[in-house]
C-alpha atoms as a PDB file:
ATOM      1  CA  UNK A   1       6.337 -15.457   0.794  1.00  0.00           C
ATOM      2  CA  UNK A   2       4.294 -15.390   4.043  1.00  0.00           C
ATOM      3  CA  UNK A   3       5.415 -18.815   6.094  1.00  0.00           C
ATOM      4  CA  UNK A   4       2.841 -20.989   6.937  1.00  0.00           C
ATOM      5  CA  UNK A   5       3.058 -23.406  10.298  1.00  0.00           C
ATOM      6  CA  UNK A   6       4.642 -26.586  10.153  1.00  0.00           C
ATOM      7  CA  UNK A   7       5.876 -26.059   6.687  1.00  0.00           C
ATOM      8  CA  UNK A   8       9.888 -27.261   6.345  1.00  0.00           C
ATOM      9  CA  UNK A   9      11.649 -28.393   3.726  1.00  0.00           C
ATOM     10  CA  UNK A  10      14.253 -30.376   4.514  1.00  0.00           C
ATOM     11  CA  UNK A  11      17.516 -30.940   1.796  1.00  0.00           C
ATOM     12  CA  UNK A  12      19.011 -33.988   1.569  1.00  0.00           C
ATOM     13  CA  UNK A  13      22.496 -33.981   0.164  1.00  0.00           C
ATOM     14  CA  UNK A  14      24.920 -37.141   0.345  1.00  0.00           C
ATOM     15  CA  UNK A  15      28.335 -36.639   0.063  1.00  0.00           C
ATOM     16  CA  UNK A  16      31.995 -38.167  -0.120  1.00  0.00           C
ATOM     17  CA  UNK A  17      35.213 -36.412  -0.861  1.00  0.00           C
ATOM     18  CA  UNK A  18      33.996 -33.179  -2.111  1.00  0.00           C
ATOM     19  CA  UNK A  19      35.399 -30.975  -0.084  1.00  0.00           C
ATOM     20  CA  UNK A  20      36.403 -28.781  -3.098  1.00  0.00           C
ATOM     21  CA  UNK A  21      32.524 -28.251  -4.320  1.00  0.00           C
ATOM     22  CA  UNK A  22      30.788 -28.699  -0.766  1.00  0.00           C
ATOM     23  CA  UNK A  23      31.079 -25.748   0.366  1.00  0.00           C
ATOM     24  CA  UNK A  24      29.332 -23.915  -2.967  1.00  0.00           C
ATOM     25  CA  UNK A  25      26.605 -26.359  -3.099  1.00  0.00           C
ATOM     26  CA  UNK A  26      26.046 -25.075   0.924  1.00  0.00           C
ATOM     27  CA  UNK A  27      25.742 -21.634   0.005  1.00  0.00           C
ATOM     28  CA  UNK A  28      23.360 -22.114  -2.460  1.00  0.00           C
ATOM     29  CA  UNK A  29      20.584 -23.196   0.160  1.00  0.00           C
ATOM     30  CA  UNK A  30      21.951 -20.423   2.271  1.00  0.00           C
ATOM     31  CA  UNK A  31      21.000 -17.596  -0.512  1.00  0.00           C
ATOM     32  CA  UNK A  32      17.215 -19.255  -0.716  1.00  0.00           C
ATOM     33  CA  UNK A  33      14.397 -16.747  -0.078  1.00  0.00           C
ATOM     34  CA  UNK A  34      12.173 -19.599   1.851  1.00  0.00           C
ATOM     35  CA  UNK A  35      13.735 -19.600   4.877  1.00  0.00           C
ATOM     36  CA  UNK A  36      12.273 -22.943   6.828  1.00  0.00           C
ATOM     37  CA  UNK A  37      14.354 -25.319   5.880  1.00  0.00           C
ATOM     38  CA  UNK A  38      16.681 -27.729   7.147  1.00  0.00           C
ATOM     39  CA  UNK A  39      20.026 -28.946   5.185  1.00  0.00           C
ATOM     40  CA  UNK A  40      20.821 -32.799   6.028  1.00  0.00           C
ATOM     41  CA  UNK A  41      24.490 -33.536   4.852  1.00  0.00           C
ATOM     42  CA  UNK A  42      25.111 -37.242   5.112  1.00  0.00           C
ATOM     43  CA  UNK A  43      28.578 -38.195   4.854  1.00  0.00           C
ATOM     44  CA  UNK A  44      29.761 -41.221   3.622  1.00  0.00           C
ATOM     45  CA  UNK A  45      33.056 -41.731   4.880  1.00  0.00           C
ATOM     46  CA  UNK A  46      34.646 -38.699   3.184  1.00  0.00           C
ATOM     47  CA  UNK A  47      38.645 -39.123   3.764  1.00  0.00           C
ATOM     48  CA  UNK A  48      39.430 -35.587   3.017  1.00  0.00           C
ATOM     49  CA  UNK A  49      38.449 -32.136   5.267  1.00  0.00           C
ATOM     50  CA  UNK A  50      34.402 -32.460   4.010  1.00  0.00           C
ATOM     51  CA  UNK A  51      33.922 -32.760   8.376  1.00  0.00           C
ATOM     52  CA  UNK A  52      35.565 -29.868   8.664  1.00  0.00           C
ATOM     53  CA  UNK A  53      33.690 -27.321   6.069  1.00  0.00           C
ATOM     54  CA  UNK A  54      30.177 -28.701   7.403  1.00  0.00           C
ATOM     55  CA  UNK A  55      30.836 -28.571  10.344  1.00  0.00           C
ATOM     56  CA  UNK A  56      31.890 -24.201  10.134  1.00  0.00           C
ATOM     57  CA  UNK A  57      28.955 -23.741   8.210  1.00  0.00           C
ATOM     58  CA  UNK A  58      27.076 -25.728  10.986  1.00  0.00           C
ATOM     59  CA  UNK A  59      28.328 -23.671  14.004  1.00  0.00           C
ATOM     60  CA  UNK A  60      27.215 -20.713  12.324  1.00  0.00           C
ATOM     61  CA  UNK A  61      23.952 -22.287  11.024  1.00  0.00           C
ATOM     62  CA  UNK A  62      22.133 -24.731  12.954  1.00  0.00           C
ATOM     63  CA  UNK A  63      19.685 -25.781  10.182  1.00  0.00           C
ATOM     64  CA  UNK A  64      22.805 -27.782   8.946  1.00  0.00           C
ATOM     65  CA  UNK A  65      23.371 -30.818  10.317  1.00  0.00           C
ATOM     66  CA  UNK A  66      26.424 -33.237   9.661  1.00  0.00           C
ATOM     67  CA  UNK A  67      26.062 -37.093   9.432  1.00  0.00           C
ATOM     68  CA  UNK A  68      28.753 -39.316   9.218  1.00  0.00           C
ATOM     69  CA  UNK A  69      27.492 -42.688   8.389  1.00  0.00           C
ATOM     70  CA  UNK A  70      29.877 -45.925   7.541  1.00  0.00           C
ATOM     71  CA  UNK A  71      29.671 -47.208   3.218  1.00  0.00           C
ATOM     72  CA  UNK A  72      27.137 -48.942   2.875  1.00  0.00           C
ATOM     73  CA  UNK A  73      27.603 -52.416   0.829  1.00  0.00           C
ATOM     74  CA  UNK A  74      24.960 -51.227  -1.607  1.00  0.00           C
ATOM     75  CA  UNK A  75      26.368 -49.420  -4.508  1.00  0.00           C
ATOM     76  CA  UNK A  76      24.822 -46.156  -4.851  1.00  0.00           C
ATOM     77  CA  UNK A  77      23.369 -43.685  -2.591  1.00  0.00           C
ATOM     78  CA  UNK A  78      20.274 -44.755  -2.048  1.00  0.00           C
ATOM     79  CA  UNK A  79      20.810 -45.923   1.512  1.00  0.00           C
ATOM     80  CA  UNK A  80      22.286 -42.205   2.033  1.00  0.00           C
ATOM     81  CA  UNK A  81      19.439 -41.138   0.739  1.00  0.00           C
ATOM     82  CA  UNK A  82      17.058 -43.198   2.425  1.00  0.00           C
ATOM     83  CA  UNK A  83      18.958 -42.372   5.863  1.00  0.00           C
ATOM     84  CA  UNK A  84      18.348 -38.466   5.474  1.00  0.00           C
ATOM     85  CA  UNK A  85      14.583 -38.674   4.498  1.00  0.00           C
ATOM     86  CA  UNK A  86      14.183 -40.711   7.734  1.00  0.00           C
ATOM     87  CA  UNK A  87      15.901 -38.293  10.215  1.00  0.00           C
ATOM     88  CA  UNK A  88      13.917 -35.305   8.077  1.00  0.00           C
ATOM     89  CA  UNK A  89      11.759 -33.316  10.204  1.00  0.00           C
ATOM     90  CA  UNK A  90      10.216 -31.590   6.773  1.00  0.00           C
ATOM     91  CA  UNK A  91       7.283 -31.779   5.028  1.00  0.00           C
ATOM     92  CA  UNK A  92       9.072 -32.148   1.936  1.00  0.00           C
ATOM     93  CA  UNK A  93      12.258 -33.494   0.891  1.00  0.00           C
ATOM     94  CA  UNK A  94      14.114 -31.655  -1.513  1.00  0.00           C
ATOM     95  CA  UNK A  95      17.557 -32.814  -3.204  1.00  0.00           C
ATOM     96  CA  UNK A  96      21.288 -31.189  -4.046  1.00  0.00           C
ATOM     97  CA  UNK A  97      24.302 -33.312  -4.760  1.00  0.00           C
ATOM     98  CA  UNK A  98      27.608 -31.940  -2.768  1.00  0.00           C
ATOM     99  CA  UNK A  99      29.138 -30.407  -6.332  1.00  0.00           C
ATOM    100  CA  UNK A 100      25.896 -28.841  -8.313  1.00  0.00           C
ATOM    101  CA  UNK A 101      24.233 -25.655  -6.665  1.00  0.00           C
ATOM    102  CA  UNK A 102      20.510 -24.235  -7.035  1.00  0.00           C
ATOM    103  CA  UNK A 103      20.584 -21.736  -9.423  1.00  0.00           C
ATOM    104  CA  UNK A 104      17.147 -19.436  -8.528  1.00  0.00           C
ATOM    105  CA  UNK A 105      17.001 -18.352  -4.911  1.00  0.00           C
ATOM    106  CA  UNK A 106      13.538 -18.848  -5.293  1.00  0.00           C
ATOM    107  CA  UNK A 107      13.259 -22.236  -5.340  1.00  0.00           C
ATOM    108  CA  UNK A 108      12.058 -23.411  -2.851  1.00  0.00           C
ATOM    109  CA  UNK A 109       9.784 -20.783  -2.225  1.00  0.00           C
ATOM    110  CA  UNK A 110       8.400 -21.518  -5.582  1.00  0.00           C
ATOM    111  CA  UNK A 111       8.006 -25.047  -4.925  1.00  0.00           C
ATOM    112  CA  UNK A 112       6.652 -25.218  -1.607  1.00  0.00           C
ATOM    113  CA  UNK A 113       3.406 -22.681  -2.655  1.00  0.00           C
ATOM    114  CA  UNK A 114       3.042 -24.893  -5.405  1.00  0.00           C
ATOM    115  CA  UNK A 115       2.532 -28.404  -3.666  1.00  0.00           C
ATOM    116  CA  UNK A 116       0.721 -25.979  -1.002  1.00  0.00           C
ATOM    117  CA  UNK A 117      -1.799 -25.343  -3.744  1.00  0.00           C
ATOM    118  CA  UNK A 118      -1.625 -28.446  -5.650  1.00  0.00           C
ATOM    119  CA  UNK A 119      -2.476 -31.423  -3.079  1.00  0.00           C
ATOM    120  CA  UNK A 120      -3.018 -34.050  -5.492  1.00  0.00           C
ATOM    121  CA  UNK A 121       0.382 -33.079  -6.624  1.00  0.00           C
ATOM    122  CA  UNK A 122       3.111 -35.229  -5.353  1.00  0.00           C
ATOM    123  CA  UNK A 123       6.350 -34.305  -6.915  1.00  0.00           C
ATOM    124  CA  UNK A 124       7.773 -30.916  -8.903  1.00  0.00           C
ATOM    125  CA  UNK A 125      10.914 -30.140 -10.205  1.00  0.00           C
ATOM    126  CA  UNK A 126      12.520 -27.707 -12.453  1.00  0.00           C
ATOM    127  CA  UNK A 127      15.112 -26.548 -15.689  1.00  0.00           C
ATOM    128  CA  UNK A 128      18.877 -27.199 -15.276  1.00  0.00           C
ATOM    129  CA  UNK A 129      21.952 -25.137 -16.776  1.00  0.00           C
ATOM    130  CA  UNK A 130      24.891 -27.368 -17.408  1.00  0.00           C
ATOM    131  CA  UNK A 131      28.209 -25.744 -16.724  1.00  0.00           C
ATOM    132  CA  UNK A 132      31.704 -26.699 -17.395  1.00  0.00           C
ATOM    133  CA  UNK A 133      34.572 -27.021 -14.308  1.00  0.00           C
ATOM    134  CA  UNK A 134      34.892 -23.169 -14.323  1.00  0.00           C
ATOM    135  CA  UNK A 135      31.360 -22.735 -14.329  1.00  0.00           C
ATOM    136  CA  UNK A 136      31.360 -21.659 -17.866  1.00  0.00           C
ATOM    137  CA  UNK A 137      27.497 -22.647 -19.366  1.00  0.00           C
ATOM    138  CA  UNK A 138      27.351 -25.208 -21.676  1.00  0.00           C
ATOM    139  CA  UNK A 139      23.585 -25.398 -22.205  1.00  0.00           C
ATOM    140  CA  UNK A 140      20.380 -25.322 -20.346  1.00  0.00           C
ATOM    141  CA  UNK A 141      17.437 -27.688 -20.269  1.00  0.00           C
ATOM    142  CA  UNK A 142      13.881 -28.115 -19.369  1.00  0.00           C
ATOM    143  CA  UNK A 143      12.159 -31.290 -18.722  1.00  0.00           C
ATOM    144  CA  UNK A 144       8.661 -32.122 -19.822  1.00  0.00           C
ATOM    145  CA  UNK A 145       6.090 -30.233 -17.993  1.00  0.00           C
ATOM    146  CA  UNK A 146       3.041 -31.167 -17.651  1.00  0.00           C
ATOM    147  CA  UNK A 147       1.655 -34.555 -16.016  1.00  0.00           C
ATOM    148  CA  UNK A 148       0.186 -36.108 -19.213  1.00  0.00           C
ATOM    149  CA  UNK A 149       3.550 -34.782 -20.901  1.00  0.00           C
ATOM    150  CA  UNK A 150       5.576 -36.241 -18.473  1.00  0.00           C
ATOM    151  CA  UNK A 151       3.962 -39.643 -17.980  1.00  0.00           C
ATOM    152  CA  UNK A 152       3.859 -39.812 -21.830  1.00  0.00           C
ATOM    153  CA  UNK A 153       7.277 -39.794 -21.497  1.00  0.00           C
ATOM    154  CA  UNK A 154       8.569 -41.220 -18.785  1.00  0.00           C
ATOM    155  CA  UNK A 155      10.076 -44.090 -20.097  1.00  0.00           C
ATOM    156  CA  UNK A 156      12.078 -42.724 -22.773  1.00  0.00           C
ATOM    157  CA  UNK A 157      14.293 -40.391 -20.541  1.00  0.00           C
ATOM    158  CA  UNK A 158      14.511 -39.717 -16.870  1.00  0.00           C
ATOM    159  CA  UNK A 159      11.407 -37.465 -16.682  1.00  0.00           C
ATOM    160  CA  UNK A 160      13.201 -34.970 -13.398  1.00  0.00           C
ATOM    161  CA  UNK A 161      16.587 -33.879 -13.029  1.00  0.00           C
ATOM    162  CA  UNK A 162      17.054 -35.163  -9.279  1.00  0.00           C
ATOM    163  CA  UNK A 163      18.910 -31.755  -8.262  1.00  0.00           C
ATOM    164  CA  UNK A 164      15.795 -29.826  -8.824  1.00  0.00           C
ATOM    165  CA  UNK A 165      13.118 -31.988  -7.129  1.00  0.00           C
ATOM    166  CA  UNK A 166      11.070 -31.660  -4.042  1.00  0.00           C
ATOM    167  CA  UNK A 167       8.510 -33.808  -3.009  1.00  0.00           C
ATOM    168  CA  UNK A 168       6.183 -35.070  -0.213  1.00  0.00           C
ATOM    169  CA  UNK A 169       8.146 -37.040   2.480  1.00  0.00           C
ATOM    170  CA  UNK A 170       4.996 -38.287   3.541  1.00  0.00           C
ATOM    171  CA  UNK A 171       4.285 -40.207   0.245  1.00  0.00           C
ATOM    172  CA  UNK A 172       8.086 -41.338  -0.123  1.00  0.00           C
ATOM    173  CA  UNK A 173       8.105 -43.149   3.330  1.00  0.00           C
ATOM    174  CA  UNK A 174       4.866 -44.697   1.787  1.00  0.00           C
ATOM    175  CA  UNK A 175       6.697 -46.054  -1.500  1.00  0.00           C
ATOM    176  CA  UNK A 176       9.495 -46.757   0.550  1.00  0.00           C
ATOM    177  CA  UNK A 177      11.978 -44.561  -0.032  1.00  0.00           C
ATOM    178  CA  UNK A 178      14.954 -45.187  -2.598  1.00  0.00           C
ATOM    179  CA  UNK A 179      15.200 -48.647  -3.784  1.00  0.00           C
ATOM    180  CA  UNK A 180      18.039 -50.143  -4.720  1.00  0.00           C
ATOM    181  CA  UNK A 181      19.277 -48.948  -8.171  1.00  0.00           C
ATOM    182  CA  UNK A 182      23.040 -48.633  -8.563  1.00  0.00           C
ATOM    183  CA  UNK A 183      22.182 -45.563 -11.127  1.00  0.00           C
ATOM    184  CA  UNK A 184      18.641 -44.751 -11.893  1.00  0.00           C
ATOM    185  CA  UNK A 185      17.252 -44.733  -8.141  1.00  0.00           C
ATOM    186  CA  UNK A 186      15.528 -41.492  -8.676  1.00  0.00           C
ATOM    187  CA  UNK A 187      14.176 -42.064 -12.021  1.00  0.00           C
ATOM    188  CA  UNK A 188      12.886 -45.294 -10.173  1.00  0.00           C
ATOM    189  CA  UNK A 189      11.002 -43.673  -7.388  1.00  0.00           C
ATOM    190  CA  UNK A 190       9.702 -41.111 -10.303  1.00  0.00           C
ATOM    191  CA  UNK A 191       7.887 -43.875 -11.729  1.00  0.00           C
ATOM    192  CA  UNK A 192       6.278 -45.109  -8.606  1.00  0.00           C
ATOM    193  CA  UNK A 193       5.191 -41.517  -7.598  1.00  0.00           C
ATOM    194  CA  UNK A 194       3.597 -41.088 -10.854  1.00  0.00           C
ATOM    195  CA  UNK A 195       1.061 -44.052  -9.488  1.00  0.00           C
ATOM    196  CA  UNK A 196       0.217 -42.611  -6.492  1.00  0.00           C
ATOM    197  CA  UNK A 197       0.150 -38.615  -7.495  1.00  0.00           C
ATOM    198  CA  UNK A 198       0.299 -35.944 -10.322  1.00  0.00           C
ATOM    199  CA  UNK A 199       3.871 -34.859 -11.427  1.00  0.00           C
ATOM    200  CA  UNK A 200       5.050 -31.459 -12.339  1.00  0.00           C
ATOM    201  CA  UNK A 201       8.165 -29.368 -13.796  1.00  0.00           C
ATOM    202  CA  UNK A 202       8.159 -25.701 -13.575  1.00  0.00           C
ATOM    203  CA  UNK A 203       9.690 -23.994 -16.801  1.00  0.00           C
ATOM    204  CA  UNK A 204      12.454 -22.304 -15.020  1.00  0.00           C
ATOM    205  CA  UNK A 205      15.849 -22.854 -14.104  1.00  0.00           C
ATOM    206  CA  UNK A 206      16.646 -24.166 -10.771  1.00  0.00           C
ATOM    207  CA  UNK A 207      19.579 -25.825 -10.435  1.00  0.00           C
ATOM    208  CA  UNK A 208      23.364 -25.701 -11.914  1.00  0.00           C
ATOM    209  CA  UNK A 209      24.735 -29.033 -13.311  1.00  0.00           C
ATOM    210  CA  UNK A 210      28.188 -29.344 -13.552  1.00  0.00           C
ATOM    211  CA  UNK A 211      30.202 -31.662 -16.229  1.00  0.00           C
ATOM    212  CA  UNK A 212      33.583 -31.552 -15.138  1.00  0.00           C
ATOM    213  CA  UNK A 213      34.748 -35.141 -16.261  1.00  0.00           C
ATOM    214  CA  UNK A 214      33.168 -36.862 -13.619  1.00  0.00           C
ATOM    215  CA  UNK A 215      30.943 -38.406 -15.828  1.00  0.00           C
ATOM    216  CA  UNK A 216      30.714 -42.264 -15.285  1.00  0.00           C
ATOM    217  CA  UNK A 217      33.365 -44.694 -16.427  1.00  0.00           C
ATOM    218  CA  UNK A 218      32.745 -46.940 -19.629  1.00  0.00           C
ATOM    219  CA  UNK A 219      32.367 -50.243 -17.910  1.00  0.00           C
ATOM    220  CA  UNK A 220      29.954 -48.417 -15.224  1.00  0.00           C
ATOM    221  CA  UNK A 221      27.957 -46.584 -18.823  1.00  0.00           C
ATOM    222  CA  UNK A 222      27.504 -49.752 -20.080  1.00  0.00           C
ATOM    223  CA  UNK A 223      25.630 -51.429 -16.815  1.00  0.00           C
ATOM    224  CA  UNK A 224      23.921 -47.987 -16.356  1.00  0.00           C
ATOM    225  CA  UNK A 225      22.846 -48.506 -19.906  1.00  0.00           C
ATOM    226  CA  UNK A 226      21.791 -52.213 -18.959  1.00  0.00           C
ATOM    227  CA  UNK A 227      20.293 -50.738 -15.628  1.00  0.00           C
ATOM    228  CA  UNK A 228      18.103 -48.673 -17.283  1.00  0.00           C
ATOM    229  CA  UNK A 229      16.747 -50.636 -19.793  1.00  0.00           C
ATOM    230  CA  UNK A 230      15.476 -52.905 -16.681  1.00  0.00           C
ATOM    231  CA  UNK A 231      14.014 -50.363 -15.563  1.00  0.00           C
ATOM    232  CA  UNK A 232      11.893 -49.459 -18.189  1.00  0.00           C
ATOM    233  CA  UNK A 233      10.864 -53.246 -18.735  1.00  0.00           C
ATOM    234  CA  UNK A 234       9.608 -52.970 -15.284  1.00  0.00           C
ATOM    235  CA  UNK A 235       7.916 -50.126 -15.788  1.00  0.00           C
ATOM    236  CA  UNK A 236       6.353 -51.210 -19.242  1.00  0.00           C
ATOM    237  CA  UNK A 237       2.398 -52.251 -18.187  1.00  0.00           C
ATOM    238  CA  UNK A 238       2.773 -48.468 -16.381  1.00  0.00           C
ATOM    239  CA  UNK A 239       3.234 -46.068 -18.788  1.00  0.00           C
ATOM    240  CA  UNK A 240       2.777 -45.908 -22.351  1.00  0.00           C
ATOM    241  CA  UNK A 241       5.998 -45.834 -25.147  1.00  0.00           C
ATOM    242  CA  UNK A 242       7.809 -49.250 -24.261  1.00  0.00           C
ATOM    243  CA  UNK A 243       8.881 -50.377 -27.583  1.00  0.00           C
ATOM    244  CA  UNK A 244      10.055 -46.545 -28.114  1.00  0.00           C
ATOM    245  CA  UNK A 245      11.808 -46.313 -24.931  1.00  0.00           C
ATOM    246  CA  UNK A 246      13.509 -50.067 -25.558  1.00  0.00           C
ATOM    247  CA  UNK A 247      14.451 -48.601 -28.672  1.00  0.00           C
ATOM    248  CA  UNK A 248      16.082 -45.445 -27.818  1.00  0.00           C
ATOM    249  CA  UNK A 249      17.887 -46.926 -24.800  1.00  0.00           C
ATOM    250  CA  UNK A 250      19.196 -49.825 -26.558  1.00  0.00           C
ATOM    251  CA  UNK A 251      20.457 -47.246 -28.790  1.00  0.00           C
ATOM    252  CA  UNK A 252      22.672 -45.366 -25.621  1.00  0.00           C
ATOM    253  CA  UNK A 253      23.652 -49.269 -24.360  1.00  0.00           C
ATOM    254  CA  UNK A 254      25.238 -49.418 -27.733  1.00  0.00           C
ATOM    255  CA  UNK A 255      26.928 -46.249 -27.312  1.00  0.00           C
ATOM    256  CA  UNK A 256      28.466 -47.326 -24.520  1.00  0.00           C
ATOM    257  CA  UNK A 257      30.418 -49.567 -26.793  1.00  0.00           C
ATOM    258  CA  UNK A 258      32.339 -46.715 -28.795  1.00  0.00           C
ATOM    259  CA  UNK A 259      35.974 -45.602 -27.843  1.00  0.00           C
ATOM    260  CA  UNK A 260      36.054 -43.070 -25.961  1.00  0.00           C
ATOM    261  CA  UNK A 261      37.866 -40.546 -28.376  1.00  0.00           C
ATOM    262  CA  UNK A 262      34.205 -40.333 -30.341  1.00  0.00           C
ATOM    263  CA  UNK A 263      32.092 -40.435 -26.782  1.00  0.00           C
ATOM    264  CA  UNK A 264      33.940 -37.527 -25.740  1.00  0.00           C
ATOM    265  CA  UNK A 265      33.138 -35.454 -29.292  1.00  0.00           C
ATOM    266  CA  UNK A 266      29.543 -36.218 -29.270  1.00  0.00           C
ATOM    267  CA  UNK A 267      28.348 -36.843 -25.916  1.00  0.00           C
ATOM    268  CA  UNK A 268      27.323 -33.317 -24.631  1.00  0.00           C
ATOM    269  CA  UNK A 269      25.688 -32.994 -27.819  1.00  0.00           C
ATOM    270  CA  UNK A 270      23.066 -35.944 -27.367  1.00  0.00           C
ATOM    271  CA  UNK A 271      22.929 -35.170 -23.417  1.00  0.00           C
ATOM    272  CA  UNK A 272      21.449 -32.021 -24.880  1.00  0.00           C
ATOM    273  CA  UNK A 273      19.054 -34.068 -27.373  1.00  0.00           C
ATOM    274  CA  UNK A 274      18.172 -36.372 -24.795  1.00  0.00           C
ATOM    275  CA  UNK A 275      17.618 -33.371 -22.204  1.00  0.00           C
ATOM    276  CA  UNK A 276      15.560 -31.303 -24.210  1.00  0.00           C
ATOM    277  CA  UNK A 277      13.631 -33.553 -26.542  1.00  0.00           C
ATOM    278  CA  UNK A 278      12.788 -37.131 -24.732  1.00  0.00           C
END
């Protein structure tokens, strides 16, 4: 790709305590073919060596920058979030969590020429391959693609998986940022692009999603269960499906419910459903 002045993307990727994944997710962005980019790593009070690993890849790289900044008393990350968009230099933001990694090189690349081309577009994203903790595949996923596709959708399921996104920081300062949603900020600020912009998901892989047991607990399931369904009631007079949506995510709430013996059996198997059919 030919660079084009005053294009940068820059990557915004909280972290805490991941030393053991950090440095993976790093490389990642270091194998991209777009090259103008800068990687914001905003550290949240990590108690373990994560200083340490940025700070090599730093020295050697000065596109990375380290943050340290104290918990906030939210819960979540939006305020992490929030913290790197405002200290971005880029034109667009785009987003990796501190233990996934992009899968295509060419992200970026692929997603900057797009929203070059596209101006009434104001956020892309991309497929995802779930992996286990050895980085065996479980499954991959696309998300809906097209903006009437998307929108028709968008209250039944998070319409972008938040590791493959890149929008225009421009428009997110506008929104204001993140808001505060313990679990469903991005699917949040989603929504409110969606009213402002066209929306768009390339039908390609970009980013590895690991399920290693990290998954959420069942008391935090249930109030990300609860969380959503908020959501979508705020959302309702926006886009078109509520009673659908209501339905289906009742439906999850619920499963929140069952032991965890029959969660664990069935659970990848409706991510999947959810993932590649809502």
């Amino acid at each position: 790709m030919e660079e084009k002045d005053n294009i940068k993307v820059s990557i915004v990727m909280p972290t805490y305590n991941r030393a053991g994944t950090l440095g993976m997710a790093i490389e990642s962005v270091l194998k991209q073919t777009f090259q103008d980019w800068e990687l914001i790593i905003v550290d949240n009070e990590s108690t373990d060596n994560t200083e340490d690993i940025v700070k090599k890849y730093s020295e050697k790289d000065k596109r990375i920058q380290y943050c340290f900044v104290k918990k906030s008393s939210n819960k979540g990350i939006s305020d992490y979030l929030n913290y790197g968009i405002s200290i971005a230099d880029g034109k667009y933001i785009a987003r990796l969590d501190d233990d996934d990694e992009w899968y295509d090189p060419a992200k970026l690349t692929k997603q900057v020429n797009f929203l070059e081309q596209n101006r009434d577009y104001i956020l892309v994203g991309g497929g995802a391959v779930m992996v286990d903790g050895n980085r065996k595949e479980i499954f991959k996923f696309y998300k809906r693609n097209k903006d009437e596709e998307i929108r028709r959708h968008a209250l039944l399921a998070n319409p972008f998986w938040h590791n493959t996104v890149m929008f225009r920081k421009e428009e997110a300062l506008k929104l204001g940022g993140y808001r505060n949603y313990r679990f469903v900020e991005d699917w949040d600020l989603w929504l409110r692009f969606g009213q402002v912009g066209r929306l768009y998901n390339f039908k390609e892989y970009f980013s590895l999603y690991m399920n290693a047991g990290q998954n959420l607990s069942v008391g935090n399931q249930k109030l990300a269960a609860k969380t959503i369904l908020r959501l979508i009631k705020a959302y309702r007079s926006k886009y078109p499906n509520y009673k659908k949506a209501f339905i289906i995510n009742f439906l999850q709430y619920m499963f929140a419910f069952l032991p965890s013996f029959i969660k664990k059996r069935v659970q990848n198997f409706l991510f999947f459903i959810k993932r590649n059919y809502l």
